[in-house]
N, C-alpha and C. Protein backbone atom coordinates (compact mmCIF):
# COMPACT_ATOMS: atom_id res chain seq x y z
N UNK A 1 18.28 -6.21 -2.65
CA UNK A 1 17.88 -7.58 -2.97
C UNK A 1 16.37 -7.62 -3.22
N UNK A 2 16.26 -7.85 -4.75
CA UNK A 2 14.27 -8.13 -4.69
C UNK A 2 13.81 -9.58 -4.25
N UNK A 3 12.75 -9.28 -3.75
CA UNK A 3 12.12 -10.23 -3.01
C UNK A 3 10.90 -11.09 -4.19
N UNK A 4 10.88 -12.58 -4.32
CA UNK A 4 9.59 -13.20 -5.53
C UNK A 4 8.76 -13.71 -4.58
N UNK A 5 8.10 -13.61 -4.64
CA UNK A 5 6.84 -14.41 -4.35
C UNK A 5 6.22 -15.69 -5.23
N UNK A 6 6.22 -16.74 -4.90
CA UNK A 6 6.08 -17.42 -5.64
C UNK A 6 4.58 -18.56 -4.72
N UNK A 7 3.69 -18.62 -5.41
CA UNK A 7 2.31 -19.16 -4.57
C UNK A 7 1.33 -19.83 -5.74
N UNK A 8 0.54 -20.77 -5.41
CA UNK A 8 -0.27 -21.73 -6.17
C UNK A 8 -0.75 -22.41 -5.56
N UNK A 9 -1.85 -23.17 -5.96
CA UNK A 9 -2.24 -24.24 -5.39
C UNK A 9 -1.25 -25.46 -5.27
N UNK A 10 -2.46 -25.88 -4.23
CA UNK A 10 -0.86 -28.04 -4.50
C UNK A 10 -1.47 -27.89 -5.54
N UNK A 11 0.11 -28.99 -5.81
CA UNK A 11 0.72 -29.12 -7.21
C UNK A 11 0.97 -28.70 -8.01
N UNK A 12 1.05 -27.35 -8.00
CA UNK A 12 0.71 -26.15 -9.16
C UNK A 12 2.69 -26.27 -9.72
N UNK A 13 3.49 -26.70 -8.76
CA UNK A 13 4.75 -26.19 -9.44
C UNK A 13 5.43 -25.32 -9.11
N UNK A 14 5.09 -25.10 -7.76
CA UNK A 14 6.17 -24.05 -7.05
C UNK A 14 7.26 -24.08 -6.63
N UNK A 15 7.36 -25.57 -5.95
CA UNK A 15 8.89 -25.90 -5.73
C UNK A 15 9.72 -26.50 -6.84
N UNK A 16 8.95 -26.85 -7.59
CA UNK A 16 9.64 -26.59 -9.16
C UNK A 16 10.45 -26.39 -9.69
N UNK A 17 9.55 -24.89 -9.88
CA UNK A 17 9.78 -23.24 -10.40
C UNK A 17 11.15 -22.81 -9.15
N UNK A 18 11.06 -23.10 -7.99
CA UNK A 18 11.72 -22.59 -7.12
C UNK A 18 13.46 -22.96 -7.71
N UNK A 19 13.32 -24.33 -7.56
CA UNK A 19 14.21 -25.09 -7.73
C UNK A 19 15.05 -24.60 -9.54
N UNK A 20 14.23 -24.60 -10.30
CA UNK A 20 14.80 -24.18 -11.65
C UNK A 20 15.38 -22.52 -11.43
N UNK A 21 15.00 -21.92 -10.81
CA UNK A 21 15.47 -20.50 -10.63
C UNK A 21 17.06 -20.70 -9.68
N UNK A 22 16.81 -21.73 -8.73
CA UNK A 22 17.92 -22.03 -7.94
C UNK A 22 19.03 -22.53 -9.48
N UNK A 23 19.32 -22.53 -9.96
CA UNK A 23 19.80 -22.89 -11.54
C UNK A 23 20.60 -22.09 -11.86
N UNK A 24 19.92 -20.92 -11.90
CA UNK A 24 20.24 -19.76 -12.57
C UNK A 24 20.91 -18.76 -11.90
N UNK A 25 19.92 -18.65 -10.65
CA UNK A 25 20.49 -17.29 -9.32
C UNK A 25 20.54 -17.90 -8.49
N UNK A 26 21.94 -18.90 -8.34
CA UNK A 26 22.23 -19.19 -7.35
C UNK A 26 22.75 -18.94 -6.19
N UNK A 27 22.81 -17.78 -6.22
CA UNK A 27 23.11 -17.65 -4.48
C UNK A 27 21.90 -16.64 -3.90
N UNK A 28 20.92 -17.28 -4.26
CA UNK A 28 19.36 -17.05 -4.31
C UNK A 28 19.12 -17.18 -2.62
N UNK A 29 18.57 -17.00 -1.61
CA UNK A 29 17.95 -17.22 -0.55
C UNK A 29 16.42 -18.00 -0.91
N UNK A 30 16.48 -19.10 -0.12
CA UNK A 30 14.88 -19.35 -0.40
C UNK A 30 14.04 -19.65 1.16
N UNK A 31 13.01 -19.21 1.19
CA UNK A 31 11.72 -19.55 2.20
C UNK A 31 10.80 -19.88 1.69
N UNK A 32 10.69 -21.36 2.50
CA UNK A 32 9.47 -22.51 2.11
C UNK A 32 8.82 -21.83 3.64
N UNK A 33 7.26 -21.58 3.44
CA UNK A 33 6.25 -21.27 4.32
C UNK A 33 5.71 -22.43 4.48
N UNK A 34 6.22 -23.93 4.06
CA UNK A 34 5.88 -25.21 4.35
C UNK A 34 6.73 -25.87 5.45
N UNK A 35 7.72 -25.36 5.58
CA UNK A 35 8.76 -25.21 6.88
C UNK A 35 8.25 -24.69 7.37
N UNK A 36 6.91 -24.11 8.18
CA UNK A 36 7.29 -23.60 9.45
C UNK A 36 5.52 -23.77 9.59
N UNK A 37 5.67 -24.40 9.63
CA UNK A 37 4.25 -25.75 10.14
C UNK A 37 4.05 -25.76 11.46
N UNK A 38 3.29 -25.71 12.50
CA UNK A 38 3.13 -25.58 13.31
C UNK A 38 2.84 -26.94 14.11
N UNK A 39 3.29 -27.50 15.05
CA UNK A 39 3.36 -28.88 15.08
C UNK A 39 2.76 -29.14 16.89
N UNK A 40 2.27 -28.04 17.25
CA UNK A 40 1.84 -28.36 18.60
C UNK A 40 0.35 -29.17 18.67
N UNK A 41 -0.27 -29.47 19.73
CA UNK A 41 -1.04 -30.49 20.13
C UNK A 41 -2.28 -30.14 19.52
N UNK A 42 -2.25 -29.02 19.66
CA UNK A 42 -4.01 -27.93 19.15
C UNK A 42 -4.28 -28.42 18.10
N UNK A 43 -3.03 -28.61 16.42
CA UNK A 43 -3.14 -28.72 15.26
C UNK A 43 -3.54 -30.06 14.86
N UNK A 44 -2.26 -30.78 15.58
CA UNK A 44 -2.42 -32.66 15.63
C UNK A 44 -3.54 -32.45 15.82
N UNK A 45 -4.37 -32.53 17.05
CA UNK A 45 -5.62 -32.93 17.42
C UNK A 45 -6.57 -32.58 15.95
N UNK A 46 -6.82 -31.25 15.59
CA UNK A 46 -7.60 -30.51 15.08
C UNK A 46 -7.23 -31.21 13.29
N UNK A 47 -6.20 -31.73 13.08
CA UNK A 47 -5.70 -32.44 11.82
C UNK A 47 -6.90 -33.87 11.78
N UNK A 48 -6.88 -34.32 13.00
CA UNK A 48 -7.37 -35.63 13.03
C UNK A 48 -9.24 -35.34 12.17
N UNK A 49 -9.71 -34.26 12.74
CA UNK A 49 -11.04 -34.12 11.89
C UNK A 49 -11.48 -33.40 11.04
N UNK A 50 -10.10 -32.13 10.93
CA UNK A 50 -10.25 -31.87 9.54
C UNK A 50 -8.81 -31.59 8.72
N UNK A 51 -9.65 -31.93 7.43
CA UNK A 51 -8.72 -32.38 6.65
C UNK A 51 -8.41 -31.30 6.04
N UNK A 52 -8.42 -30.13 5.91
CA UNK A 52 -7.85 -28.66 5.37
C UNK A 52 -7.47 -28.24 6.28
N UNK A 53 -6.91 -28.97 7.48
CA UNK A 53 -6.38 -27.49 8.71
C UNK A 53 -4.64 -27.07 7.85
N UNK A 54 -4.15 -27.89 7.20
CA UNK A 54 -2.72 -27.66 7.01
C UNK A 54 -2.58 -26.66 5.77
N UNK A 55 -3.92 -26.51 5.57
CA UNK A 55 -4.41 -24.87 4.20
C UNK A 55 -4.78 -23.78 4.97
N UNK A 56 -4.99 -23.78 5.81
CA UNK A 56 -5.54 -22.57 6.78
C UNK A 56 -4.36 -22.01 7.54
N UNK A 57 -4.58 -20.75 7.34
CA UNK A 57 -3.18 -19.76 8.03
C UNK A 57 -3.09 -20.23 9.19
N UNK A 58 -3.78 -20.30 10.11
CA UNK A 58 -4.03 -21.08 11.59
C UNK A 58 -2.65 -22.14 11.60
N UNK A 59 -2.38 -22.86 10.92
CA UNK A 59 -1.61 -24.09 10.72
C UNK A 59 -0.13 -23.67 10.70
N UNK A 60 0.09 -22.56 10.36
CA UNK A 60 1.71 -22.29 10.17
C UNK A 60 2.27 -21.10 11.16
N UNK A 61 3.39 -20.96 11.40
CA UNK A 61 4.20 -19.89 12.70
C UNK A 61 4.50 -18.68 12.06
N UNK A 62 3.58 -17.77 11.90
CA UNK A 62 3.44 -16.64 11.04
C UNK A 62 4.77 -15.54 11.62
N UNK A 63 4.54 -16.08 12.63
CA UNK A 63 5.47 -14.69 13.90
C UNK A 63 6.73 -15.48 13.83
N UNK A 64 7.29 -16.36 13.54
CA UNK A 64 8.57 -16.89 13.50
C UNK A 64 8.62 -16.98 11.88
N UNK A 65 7.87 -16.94 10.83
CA UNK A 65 8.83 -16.57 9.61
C UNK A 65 8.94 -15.11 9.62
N UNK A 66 7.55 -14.62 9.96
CA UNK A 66 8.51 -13.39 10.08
C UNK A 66 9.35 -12.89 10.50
N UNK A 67 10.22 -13.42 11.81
CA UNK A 67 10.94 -13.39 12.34
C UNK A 67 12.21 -13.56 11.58
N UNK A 68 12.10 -14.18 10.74
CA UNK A 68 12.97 -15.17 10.03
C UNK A 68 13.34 -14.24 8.57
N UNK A 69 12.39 -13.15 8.15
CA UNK A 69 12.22 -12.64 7.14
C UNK A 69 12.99 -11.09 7.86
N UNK A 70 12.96 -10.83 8.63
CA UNK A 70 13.09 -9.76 9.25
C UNK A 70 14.89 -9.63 9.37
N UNK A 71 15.35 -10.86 10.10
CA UNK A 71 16.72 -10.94 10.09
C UNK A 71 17.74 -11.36 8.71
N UNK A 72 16.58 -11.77 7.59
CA UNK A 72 17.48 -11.78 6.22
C UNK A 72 17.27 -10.00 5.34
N UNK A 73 16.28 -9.51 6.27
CA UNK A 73 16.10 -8.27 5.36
C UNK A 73 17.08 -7.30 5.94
N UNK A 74 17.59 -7.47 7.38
CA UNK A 74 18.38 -6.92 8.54
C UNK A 74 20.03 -7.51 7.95
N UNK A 75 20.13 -8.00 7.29
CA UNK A 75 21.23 -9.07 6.55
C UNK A 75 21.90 -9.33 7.98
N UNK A 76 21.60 -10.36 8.67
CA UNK A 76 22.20 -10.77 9.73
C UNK A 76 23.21 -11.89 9.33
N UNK A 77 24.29 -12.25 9.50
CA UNK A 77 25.00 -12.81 9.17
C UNK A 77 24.54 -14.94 9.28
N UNK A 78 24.07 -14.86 10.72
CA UNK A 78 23.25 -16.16 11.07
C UNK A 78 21.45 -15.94 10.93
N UNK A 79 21.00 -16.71 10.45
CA UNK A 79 19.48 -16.82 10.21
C UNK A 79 18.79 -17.90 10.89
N UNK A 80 17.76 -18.12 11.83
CA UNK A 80 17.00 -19.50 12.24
C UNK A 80 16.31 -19.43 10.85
N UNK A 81 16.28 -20.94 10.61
CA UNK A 81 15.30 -21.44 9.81
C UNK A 81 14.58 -22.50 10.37
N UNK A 82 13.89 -22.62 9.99
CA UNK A 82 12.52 -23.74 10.53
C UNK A 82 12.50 -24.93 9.61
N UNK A 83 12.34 -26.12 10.01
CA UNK A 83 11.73 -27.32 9.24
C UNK A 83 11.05 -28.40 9.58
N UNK A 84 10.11 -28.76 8.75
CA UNK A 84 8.81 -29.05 9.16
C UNK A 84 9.04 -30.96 8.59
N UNK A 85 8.93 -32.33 9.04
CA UNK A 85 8.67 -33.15 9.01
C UNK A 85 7.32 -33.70 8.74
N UNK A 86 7.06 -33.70 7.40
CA UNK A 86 5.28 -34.32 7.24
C UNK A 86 5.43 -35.65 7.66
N UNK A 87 6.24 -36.84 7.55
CA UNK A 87 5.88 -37.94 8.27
C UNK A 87 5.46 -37.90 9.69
N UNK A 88 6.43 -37.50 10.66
CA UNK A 88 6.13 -37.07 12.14
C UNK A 88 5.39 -36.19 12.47
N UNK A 89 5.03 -34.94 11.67
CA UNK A 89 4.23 -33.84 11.60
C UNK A 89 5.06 -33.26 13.05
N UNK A 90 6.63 -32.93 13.09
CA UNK A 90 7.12 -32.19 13.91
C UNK A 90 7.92 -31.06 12.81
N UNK A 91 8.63 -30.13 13.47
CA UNK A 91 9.38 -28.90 13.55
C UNK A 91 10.27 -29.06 13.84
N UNK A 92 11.44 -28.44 13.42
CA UNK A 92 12.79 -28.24 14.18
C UNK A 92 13.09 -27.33 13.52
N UNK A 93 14.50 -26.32 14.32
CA UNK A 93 15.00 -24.82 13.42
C UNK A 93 16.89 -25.15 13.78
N UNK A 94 16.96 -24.38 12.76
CA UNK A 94 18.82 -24.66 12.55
C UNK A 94 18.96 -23.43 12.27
N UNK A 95 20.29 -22.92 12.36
CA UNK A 95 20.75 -21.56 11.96
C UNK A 95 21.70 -21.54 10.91
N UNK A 96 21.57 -21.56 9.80
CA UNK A 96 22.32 -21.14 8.57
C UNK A 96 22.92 -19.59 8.44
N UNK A 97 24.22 -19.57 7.87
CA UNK A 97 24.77 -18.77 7.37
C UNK A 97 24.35 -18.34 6.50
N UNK A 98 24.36 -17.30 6.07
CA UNK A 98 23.85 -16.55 4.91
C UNK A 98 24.99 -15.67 4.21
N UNK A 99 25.54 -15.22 3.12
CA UNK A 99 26.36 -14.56 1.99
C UNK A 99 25.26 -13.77 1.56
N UNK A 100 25.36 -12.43 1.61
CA UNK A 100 24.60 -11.30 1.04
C UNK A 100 25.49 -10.83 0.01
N UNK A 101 26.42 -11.33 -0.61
CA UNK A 101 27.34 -10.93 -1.14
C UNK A 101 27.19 -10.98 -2.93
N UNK A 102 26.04 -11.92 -3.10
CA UNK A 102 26.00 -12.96 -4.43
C UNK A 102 25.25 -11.88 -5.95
N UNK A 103 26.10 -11.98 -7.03
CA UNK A 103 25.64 -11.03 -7.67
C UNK A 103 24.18 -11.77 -8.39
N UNK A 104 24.06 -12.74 -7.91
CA UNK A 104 22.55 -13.52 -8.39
C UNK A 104 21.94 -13.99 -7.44
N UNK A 105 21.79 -12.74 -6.71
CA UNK A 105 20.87 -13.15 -5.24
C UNK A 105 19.73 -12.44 -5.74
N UNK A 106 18.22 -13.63 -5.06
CA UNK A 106 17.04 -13.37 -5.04
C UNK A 106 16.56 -13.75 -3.67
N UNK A 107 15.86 -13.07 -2.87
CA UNK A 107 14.66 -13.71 -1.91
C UNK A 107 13.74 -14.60 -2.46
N UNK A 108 13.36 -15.71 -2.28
CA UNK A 108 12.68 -16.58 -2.98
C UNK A 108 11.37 -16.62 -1.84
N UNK A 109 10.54 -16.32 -1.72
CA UNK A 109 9.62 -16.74 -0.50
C UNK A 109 8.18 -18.19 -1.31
N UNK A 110 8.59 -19.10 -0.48
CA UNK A 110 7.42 -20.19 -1.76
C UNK A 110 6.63 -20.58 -0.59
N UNK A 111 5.19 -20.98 -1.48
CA UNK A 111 4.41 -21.24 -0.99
C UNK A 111 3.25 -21.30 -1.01
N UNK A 112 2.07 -22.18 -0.22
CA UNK A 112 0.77 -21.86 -0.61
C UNK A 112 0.19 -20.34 0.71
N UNK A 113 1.11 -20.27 1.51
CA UNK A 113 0.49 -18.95 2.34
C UNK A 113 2.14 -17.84 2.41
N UNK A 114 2.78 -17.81 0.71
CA UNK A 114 3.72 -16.50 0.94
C UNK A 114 3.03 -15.37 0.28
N UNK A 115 1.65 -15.64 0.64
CA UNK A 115 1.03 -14.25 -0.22
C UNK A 115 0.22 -13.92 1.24
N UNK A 116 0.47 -14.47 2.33
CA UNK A 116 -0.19 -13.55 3.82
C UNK A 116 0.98 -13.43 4.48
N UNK A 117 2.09 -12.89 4.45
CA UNK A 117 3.44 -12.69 5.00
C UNK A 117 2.98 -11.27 5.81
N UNK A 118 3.53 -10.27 6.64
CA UNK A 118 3.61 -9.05 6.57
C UNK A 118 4.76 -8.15 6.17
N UNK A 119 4.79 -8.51 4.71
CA UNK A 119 5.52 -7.32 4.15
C UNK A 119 4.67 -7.00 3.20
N UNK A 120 5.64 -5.86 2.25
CA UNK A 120 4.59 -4.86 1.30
C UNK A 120 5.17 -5.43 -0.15
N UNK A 121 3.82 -5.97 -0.15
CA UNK A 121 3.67 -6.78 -1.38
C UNK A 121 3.73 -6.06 -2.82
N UNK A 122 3.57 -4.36 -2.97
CA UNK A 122 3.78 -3.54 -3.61
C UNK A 122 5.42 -3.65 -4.35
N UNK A 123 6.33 -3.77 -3.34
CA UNK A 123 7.90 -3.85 -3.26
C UNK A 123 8.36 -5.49 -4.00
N UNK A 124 7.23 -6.32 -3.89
CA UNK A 124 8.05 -8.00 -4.22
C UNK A 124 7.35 -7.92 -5.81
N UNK A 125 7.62 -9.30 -6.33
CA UNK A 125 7.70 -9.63 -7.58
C UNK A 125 6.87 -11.06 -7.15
N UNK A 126 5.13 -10.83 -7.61
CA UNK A 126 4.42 -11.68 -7.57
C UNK A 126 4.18 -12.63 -8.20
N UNK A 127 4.24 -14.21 -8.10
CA UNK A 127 3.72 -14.68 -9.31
C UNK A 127 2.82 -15.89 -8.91
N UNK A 128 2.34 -16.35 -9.32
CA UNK A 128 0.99 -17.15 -9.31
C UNK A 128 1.12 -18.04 -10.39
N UNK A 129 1.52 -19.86 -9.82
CA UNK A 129 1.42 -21.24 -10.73
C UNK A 129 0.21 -21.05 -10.65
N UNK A 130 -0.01 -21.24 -12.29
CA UNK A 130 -1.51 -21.87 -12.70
C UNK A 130 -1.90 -22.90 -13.79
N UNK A 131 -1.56 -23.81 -13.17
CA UNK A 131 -1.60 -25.47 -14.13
C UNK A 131 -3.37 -26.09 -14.15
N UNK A 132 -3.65 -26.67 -14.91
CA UNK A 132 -5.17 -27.28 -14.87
C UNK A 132 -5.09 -28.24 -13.33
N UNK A 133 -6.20 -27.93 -12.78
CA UNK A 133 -6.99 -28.67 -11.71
C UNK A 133 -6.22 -30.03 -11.20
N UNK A 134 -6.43 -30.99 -12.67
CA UNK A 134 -6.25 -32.29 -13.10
C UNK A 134 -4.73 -32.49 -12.92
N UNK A 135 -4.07 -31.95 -13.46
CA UNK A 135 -2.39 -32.06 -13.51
C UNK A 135 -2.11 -32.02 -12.12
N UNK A 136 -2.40 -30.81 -11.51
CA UNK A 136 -1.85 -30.49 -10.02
C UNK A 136 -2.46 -31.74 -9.04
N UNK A 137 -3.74 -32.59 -9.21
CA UNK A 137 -3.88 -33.45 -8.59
C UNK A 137 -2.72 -34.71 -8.89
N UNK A 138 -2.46 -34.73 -9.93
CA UNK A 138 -1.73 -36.07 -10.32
C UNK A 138 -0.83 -35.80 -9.34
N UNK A 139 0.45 -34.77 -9.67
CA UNK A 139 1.32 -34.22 -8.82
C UNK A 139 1.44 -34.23 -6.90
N UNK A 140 -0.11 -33.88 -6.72
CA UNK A 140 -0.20 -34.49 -5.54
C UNK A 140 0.06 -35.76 -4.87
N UNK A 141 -0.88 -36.65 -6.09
CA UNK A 141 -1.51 -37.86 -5.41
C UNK A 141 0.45 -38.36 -5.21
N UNK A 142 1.22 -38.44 -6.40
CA UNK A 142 2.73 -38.87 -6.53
C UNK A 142 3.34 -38.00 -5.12
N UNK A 143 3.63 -37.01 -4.96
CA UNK A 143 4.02 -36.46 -3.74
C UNK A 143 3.99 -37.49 -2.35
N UNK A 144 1.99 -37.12 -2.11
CA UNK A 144 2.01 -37.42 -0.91
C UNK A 144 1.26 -38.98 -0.50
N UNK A 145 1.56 -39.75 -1.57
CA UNK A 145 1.92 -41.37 -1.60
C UNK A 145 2.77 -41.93 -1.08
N UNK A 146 4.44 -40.90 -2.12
CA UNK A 146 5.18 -41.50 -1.86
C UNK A 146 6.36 -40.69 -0.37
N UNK A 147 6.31 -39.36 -0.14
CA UNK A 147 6.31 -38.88 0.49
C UNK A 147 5.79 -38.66 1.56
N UNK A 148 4.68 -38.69 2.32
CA UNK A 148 3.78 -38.52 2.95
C UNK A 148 3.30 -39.38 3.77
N UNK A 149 3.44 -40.70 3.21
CA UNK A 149 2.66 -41.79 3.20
C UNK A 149 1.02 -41.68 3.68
N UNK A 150 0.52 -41.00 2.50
CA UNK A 150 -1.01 -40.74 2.45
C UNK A 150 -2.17 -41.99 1.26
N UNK A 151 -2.75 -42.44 1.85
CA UNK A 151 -3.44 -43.22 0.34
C UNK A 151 -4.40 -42.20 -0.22
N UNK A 152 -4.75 -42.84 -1.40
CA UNK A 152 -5.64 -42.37 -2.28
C UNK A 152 -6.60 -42.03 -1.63
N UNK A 153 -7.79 -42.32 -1.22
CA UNK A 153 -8.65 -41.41 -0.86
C UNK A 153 -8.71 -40.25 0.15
N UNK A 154 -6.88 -40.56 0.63
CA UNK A 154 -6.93 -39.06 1.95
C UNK A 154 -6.69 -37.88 0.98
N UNK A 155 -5.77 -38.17 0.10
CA UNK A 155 -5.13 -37.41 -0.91
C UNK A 155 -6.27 -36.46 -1.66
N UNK A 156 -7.16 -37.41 -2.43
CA UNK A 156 -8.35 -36.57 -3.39
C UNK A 156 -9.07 -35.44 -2.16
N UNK A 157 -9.39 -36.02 -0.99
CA UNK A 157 -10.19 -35.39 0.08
C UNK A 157 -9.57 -33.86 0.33
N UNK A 158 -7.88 -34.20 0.80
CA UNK A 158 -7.51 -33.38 1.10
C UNK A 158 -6.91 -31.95 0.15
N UNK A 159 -6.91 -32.83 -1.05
CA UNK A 159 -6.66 -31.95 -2.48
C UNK A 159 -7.63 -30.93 -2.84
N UNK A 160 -9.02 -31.89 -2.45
CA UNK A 160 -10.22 -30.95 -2.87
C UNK A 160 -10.35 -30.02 -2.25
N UNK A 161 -10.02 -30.40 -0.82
CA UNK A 161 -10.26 -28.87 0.41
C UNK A 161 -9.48 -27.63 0.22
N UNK A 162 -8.00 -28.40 0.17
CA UNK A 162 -6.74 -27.09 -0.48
C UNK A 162 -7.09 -26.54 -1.46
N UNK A 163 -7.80 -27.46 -2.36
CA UNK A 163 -7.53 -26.29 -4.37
C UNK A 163 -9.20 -25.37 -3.60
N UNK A 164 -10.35 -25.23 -3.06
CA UNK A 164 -10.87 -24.53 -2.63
C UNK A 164 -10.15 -23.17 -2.04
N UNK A 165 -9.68 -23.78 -0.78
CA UNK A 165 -9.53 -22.50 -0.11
C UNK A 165 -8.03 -21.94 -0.56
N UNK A 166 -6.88 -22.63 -1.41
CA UNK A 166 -6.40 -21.36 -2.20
C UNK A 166 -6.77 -20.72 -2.94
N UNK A 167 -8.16 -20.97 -3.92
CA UNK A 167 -8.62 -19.94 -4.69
C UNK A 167 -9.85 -19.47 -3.81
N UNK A 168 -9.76 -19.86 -2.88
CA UNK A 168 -10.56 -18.37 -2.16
C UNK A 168 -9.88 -17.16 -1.79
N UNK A 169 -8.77 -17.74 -0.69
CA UNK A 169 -7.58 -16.84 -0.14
C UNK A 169 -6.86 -15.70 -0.96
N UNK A 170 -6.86 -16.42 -2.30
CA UNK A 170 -5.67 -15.86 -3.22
C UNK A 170 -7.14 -14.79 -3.89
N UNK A 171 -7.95 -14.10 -3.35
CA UNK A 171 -9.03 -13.24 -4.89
C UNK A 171 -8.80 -12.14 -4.12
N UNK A 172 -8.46 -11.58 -2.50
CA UNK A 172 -8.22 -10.40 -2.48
C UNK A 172 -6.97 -9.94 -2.75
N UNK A 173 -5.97 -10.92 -2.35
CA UNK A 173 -4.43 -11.13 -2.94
C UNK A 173 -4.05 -10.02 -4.45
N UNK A 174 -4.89 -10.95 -5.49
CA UNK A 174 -4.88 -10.55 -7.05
C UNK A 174 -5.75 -8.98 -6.80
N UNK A 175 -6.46 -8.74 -6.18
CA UNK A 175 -7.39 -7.52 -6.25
C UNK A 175 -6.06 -6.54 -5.98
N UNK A 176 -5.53 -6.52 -5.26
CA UNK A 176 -4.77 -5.30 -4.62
C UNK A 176 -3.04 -5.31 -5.21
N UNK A 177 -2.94 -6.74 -6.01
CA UNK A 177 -1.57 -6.17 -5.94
C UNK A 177 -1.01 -6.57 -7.33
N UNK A 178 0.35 -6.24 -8.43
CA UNK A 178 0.01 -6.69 -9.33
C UNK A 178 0.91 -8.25 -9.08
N UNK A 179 0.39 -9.26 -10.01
CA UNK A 179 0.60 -10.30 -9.90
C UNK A 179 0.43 -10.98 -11.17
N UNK A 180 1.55 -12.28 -11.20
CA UNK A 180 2.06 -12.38 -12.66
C UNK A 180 1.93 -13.91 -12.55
N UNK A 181 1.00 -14.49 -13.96
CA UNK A 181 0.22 -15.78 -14.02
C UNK A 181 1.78 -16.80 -14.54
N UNK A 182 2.07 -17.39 -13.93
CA UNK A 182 3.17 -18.37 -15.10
C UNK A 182 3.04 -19.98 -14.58
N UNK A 183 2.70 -20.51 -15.98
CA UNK A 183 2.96 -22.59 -15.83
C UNK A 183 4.37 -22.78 -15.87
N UNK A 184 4.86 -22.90 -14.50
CA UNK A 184 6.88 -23.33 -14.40
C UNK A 184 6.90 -24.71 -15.78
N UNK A 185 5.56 -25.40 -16.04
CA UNK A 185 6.37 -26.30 -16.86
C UNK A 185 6.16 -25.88 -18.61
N UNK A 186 5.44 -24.19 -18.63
CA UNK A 186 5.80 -23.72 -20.28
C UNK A 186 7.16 -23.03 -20.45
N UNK A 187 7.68 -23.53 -21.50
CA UNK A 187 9.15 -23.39 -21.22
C UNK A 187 9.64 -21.62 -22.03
N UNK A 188 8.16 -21.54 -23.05
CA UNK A 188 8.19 -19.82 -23.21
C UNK A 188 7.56 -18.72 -22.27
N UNK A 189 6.86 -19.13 -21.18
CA UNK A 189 6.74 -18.30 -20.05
C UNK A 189 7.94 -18.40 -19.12
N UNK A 190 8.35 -19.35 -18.98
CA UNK A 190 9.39 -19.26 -18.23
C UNK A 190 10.74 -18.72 -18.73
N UNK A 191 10.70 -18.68 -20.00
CA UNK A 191 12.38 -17.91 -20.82
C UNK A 191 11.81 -16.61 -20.75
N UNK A 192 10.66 -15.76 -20.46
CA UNK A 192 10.41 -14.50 -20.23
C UNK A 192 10.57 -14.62 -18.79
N UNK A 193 10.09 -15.06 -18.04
CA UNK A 193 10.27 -14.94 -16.51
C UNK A 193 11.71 -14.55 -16.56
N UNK A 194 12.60 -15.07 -16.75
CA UNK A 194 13.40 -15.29 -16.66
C UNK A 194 14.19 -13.95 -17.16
N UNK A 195 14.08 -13.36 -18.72
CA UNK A 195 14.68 -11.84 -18.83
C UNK A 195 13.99 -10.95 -18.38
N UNK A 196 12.87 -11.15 -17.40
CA UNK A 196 12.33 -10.08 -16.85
C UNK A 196 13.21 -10.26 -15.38
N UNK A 197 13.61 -11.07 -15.08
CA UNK A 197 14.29 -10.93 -13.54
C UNK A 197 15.53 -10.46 -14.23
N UNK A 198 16.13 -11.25 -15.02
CA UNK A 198 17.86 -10.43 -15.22
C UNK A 198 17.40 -8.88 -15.59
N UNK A 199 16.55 -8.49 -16.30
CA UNK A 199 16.90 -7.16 -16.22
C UNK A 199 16.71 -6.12 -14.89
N UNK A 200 15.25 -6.73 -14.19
CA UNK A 200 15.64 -6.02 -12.82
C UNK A 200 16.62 -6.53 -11.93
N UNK A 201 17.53 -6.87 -12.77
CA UNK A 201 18.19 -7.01 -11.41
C UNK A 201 19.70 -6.42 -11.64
N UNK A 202 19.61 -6.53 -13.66
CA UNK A 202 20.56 -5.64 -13.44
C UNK A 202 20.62 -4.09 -14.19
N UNK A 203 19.58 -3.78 -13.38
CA UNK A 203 19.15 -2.35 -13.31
C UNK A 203 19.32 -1.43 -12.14
């Protein structure tokens, strides 16, 4: 089973992209690294004065996705998964069944931190949303308005801090490994995305 990596800034189009692949290879596995949010007192508190803690690795349960990554690579029949509530800013985990069986199975790992996982990033299939600045804010502000219930000026604040420190995070990322630029909403990058996975996969 190959493993994608799929990572961008907010709004870039990852759950998207995620979701349109769910289309195609559907009996796809997916991990949102936005599920597994870390929801204890340290973060709340530390949320209240700054407004990029939920971009900082600090913020998410690194040792329980991996945990989580470990028993789908182990093909365990039951899996914990994690899920994360942005209104309440709580957690909860359920155990799903999993079918390793699917001749259009992918590992999907999404996210703005599935490029600090500990696996070997050599072995996955990297790719990197890269939409203009401007677009990915719009996308936000609609998200976490209506989702979120965030107003406008928490939104720009907190947009500005994230689109920083993912293109900080993400420059040793690109240094070391290869990694593949695609806009989920060009519809001729994505019809290549697309015969580049059917053929590895049915190779």
């Amino acid at each position: 089973m190959f493993t994608i990596i799929i990572t961008g800034p907010s709004g870039s189009g990852k759950s998207y992209l995620t979701n349109k692949l769910l289309e195609i290879f559907d009996d796809s596995i997916v991990l949102k690294t936005d599920s597994y949010y870390k929801d204890n007192i340290l973060i709340k508190f530390l949320s209240i004065f700054k407004l990029d803690i939920y971009d900082k690795p600090i913020s998410f349960k690194k040792k329980e996705i991996n945990k989580t990554l470990i028993s789908i690579y182990n093909k365990e029949k039951h899996v914990s998964f994690f899920h994360y509530n942005f209104k309440i800013k709580e957690s909860s985990q359920s155990k799903k069944k999993i079918n390793y069986t699917g001749k259009n199975q992918f590992l999907i790992i999404e996210g703005i931190f599935s490029h600090l996982l500990n696996i070997n990033y050599k072995d996955t299939i990297n790719f990197i949303c890269k939409v203009e600045k401007e677009k990915c804010f719009k996308r936000r502000v609609k998200r976490d308005t209506l989702e979120r219930d965030r107003n406008m000026t928490e939104v720009k604040n907190k947009f500005n801090k994230s689109w920083h420190l993912f293109n900080q995070n993400i420059k040793n990322f690109k240094k070391i490994n290869k990694v593949i630029f695609l806009n989920p909403a060009d519809n001729n990058s994505y019809d290549k995305f697309i015969l580049y996975l059917n053929k590895l996969k049915n190779n």
